[in-house]
Protein backbone atom coordinates (compact mmCIF):
# COMPACT_ATOMS: atom_id res chain seq x y z
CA UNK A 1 0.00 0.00 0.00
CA UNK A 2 2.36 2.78 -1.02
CA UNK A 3 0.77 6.30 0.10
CA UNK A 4 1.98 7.88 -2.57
CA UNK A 5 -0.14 6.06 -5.17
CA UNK A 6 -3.92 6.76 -3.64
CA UNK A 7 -5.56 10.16 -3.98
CA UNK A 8 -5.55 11.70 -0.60
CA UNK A 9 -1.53 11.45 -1.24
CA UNK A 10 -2.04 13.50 -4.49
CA UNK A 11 -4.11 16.35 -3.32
CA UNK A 12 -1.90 16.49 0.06
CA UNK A 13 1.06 16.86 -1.65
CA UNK A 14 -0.02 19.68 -4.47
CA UNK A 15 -1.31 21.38 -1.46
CA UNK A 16 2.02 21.22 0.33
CA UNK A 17 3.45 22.68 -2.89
CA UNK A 18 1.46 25.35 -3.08
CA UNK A 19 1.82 26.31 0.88
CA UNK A 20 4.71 27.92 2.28
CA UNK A 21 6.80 25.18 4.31
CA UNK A 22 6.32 24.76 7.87
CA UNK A 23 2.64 24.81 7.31
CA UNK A 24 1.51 22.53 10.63
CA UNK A 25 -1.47 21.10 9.67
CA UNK A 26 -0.52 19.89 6.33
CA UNK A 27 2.36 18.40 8.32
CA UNK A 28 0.01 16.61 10.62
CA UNK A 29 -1.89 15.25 7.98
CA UNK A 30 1.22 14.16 6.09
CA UNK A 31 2.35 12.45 9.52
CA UNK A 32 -1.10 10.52 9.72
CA UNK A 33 -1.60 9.69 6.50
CA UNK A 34 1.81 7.54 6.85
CA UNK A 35 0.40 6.32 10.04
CA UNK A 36 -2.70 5.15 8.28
CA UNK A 37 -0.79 3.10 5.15
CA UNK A 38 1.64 1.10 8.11
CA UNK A 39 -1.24 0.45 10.22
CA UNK A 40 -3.17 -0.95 7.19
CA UNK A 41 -0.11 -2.70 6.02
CA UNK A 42 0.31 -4.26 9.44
CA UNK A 43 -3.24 -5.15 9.33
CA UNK A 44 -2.96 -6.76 5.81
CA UNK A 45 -0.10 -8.59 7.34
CA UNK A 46 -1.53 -10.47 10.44
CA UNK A 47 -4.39 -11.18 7.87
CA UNK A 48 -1.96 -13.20 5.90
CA UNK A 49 -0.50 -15.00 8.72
CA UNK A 50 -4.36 -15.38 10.18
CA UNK A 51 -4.19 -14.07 13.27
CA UNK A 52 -7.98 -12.44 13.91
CA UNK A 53 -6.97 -11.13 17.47
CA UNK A 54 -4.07 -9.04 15.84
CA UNK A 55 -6.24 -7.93 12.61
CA UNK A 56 -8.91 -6.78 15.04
CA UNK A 57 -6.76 -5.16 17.36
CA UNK A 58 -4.85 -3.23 14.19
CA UNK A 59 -8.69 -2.46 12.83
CA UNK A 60 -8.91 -0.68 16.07
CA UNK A 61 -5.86 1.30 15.62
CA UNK A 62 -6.97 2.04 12.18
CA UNK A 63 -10.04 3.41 12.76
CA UNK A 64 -8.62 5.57 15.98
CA UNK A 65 -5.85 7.02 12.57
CA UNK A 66 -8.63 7.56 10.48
CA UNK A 67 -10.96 9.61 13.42
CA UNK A 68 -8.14 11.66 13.57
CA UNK A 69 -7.96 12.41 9.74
């Protein structure tokens, strides 16, 4: 799941490029839309390996990234 492939990615980034650096709250976002791909990445991973407890737990997580967004 690379984050720099999926649309959120592409409109963050022009809009970092057209605001002056140091702008904080595209920063934040920047910081939890990477936290968003690893969880899901985790969460695709302990899929693979079935292990519900640790896909649920990661869902969790997810979800608490994505409130955030």
């Amino acid at each position: 799941m690379d984050r720099h492939a999926c649309r959120f990615s592409e409109w963050l980034e022009a809009e970092m490029d057209r605001q002056p650096s140091g702008h904080s709250i595209l920063a934040e976002l920047e910081e939890l839309h990477k936290t968003l791909h690893i969880q899901a990445q985790q969460v695709l991973a302990c899929h693979a390996e079935e292990a519900p407890d640790a896909v649920e737990a990661g869902l969790a997580e997810l979800h608490r990234v994505k409130d955030r967004l």
